[in-house]
C-alpha atoms as a PDB file:
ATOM      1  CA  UNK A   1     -45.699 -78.584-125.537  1.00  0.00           C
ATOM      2  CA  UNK A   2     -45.640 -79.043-121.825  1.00  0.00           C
ATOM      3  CA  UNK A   3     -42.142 -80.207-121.521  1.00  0.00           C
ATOM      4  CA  UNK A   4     -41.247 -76.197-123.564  1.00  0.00           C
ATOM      5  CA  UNK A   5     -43.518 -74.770-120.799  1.00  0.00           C
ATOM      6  CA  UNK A   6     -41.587 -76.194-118.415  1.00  0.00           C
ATOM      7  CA  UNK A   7     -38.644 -75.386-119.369  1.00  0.00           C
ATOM      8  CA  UNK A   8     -39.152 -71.456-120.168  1.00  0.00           C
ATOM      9  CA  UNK A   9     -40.459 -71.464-116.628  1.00  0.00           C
ATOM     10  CA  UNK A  10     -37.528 -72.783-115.124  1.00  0.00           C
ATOM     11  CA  UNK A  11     -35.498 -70.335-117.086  1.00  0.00           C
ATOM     12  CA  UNK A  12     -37.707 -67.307-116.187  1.00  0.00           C
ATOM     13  CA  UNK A  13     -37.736 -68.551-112.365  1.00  0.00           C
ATOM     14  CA  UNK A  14     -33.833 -68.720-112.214  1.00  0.00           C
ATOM     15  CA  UNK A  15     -33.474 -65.415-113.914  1.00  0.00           C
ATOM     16  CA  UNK A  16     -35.738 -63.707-111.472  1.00  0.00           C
ATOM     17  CA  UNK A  17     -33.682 -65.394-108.535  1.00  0.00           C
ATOM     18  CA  UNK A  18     -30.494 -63.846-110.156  1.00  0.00           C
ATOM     19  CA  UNK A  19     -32.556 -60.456-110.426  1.00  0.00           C
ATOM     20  CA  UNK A  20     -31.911 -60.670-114.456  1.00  0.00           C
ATOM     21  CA  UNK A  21     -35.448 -60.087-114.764  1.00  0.00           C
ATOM     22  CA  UNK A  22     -38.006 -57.819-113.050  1.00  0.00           C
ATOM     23  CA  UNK A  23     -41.626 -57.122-113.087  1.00  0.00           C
ATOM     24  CA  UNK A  24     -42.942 -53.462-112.667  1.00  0.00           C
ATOM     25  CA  UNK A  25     -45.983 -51.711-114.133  1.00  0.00           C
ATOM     26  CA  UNK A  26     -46.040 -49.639-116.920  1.00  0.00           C
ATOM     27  CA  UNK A  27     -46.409 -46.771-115.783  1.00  0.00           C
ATOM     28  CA  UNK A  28     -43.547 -47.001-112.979  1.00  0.00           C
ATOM     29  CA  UNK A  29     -40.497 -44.820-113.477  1.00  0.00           C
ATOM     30  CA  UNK A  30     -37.113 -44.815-112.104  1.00  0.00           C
ATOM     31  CA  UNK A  31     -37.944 -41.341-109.973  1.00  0.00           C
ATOM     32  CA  UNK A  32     -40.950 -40.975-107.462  1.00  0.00           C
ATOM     33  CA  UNK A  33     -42.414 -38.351-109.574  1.00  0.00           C
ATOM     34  CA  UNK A  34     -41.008 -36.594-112.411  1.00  0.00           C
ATOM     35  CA  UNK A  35     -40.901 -32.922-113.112  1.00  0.00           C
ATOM     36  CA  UNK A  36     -40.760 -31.434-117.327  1.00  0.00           C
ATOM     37  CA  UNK A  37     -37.474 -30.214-117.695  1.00  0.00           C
ATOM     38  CA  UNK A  38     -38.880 -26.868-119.265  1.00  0.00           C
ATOM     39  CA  UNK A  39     -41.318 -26.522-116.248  1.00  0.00           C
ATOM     40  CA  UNK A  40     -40.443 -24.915-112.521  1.00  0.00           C
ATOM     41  CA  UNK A  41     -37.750 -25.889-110.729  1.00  0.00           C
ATOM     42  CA  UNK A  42     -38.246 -26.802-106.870  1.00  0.00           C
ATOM     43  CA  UNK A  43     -36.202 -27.109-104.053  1.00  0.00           C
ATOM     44  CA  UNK A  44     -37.357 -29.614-100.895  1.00  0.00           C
ATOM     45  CA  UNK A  45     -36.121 -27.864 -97.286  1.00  0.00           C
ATOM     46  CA  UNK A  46     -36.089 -29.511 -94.211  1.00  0.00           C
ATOM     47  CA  UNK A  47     -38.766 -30.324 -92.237  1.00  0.00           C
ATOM     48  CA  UNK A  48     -39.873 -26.842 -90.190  1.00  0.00           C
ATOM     49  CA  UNK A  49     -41.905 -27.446 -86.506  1.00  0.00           C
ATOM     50  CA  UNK A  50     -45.138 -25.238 -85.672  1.00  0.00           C
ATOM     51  CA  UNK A  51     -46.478 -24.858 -82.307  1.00  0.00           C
ATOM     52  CA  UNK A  52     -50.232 -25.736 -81.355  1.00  0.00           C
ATOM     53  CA  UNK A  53     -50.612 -23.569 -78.060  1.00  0.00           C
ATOM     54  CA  UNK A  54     -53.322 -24.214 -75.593  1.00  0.00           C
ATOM     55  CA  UNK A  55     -53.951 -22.148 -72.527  1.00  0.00           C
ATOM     56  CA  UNK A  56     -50.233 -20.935 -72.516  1.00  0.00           C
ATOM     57  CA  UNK A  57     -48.928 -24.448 -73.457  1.00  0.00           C
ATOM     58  CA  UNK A  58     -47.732 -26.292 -76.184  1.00  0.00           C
ATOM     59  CA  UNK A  59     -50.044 -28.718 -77.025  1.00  0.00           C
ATOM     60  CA  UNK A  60     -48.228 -30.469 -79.406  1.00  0.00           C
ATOM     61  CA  UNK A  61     -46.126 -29.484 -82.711  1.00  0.00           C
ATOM     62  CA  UNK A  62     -47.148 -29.523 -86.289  1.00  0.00           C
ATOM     63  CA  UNK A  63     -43.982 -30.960 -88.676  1.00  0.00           C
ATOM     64  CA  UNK A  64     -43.995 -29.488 -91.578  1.00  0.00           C
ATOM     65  CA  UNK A  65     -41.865 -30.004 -95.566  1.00  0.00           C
ATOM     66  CA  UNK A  66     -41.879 -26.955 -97.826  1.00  0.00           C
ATOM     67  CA  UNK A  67     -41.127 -26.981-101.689  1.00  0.00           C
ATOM     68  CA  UNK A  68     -39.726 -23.909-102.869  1.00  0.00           C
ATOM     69  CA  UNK A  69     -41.270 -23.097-106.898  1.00  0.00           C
ATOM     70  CA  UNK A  70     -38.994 -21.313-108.759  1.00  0.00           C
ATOM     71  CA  UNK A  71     -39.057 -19.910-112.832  1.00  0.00           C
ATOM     72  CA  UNK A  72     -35.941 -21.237-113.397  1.00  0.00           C
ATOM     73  CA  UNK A  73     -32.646 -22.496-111.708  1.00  0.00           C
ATOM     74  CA  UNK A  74     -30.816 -19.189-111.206  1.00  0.00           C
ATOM     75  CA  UNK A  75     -33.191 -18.289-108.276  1.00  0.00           C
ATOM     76  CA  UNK A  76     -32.861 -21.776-107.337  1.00  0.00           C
ATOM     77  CA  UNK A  77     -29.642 -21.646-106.773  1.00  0.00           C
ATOM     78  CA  UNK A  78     -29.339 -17.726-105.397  1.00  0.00           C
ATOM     79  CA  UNK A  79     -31.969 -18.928-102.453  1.00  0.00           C
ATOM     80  CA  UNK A  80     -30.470 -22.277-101.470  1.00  0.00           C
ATOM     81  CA  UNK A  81     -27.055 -20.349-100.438  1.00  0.00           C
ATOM     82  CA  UNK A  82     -29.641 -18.063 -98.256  1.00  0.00           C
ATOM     83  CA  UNK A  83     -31.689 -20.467 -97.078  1.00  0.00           C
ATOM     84  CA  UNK A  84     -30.479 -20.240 -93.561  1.00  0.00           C
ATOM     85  CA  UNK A  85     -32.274 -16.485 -93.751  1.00  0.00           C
ATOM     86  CA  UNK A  86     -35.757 -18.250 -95.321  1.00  0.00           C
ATOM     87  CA  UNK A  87     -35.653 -20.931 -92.891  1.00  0.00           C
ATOM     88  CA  UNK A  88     -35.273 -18.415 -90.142  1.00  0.00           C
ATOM     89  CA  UNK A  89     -38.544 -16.551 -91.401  1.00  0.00           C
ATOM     90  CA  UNK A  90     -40.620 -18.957 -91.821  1.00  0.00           C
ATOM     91  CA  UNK A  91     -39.536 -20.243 -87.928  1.00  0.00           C
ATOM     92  CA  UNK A  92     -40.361 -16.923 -87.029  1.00  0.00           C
ATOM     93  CA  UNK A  93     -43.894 -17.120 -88.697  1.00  0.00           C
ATOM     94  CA  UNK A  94     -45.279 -20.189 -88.122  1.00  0.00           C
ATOM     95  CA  UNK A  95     -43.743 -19.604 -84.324  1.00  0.00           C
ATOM     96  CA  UNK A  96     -45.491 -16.049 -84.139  1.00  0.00           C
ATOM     97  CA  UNK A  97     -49.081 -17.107 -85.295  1.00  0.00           C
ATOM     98  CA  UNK A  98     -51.318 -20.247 -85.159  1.00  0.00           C
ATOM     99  CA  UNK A  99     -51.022 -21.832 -88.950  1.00  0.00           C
ATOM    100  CA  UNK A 100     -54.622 -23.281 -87.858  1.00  0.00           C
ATOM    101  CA  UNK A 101     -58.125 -22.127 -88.635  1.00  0.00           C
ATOM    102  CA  UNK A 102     -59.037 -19.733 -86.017  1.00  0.00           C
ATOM    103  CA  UNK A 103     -61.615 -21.813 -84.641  1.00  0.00           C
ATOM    104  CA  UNK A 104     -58.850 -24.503 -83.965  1.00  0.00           C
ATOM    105  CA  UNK A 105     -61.608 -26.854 -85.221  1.00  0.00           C
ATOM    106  CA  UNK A 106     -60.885 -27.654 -89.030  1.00  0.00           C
ATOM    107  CA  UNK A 107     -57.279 -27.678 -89.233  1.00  0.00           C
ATOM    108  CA  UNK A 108     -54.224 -26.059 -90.990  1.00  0.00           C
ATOM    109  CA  UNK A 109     -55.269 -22.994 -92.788  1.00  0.00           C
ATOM    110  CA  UNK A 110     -53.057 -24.015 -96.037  1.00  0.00           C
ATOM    111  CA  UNK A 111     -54.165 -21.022 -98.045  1.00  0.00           C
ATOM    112  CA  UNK A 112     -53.545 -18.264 -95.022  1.00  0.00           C
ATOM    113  CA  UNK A 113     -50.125 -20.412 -94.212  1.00  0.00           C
ATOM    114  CA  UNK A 114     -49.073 -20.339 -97.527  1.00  0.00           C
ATOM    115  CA  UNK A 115     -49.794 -16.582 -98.025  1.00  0.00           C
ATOM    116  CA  UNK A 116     -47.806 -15.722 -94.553  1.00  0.00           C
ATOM    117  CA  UNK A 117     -44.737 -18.177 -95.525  1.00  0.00           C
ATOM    118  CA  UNK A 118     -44.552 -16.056 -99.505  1.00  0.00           C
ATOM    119  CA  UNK A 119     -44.580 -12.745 -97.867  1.00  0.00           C
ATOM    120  CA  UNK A 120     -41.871 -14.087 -95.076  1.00  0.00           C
ATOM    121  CA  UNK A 121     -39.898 -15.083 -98.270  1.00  0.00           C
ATOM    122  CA  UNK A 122     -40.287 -12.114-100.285  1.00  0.00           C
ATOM    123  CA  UNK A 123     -39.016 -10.248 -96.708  1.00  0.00           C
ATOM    124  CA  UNK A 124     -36.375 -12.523 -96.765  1.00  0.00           C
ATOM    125  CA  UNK A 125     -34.709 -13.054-100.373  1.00  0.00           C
ATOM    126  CA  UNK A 126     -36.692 -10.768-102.047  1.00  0.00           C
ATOM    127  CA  UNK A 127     -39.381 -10.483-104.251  1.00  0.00           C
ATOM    128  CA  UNK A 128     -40.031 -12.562-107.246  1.00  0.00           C
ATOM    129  CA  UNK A 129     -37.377 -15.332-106.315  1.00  0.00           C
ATOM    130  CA  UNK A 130     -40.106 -18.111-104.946  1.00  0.00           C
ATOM    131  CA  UNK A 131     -42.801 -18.549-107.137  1.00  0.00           C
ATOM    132  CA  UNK A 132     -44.673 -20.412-104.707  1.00  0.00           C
ATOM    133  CA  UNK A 133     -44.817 -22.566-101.858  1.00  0.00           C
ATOM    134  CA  UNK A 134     -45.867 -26.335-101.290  1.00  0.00           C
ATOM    135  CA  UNK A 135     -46.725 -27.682 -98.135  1.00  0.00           C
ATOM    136  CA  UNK A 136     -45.585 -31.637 -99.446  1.00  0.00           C
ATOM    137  CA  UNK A 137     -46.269 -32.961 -96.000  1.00  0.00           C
ATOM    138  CA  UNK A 138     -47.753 -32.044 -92.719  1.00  0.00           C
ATOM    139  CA  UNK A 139     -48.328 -34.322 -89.769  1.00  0.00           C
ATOM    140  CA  UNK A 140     -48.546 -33.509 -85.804  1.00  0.00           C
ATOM    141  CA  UNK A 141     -46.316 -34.864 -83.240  1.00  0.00           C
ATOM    142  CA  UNK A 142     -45.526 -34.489 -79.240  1.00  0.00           C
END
């Protein structure tokens, strides 16, 4: 009995060193997160920079990376060739007013951000294309 033990763990040992065999939960999946394909379709821009101003200074810069929500990948696809427009836009808007509370105390105002950045897009590719907007990350930087 020991001697079979033995020897399926020698087999199981080489196999892992060969990386034959690997271990991963249950509930892992080959994609970070996965998305129904009958559900919205999103596209991921490139990190966008807001300004924290202080006395006439920058103070330092928020980094921020928008999702796009769309119905369905038509719009998808007729706002990534004009994304150079919606990029501008939202540049101009997060560049125009603070994206923080107004008492600078409590952080980024996500819903008042989120409502400027929709009606920059609707300005900017027109209405009903974005469905909405998701701020994925956000993180300050000098």
């Amino acid at each position: 009995m020991f001697n079979q033990f033995y020897k399926i763990s020698l087999i199981l040992i080489a196999a892992l060193m060969l990386g034959m065999v690997t271990f991963e939960p249950a509930y892992a999946s080959s994609s970070a997160e996965e998305v129904p394909e009958d559900g919205p379709v999103y596209l991921k821009l490139k990190p966008i920079t807001a300004p924290v101003w202080k006395n006439g200074r920058v103070r330092y810069n928020i980094f921020l990376t928008l999702n796009l929500e769309f119905s369905d990948d038509d719009k998808k696809e007729i706002v990534r060739k004009r994304l150079p427009k919606i990029r501008n836009a939202f540049l101009l808007e997060v560049h125009d007013k603070s994206i923080l509370y107004k008492d600078d105390k409590r952080g980024i105002d996500f819903v008042r951000l989120r409502k400027r950045l929709m009606a920059s897009a609707e300005k900017a590719v027109g209405k009903d294309m974005v469905r909405d907007i998701l701020v994925v990350e956000a993180f300050s930087g000098k």
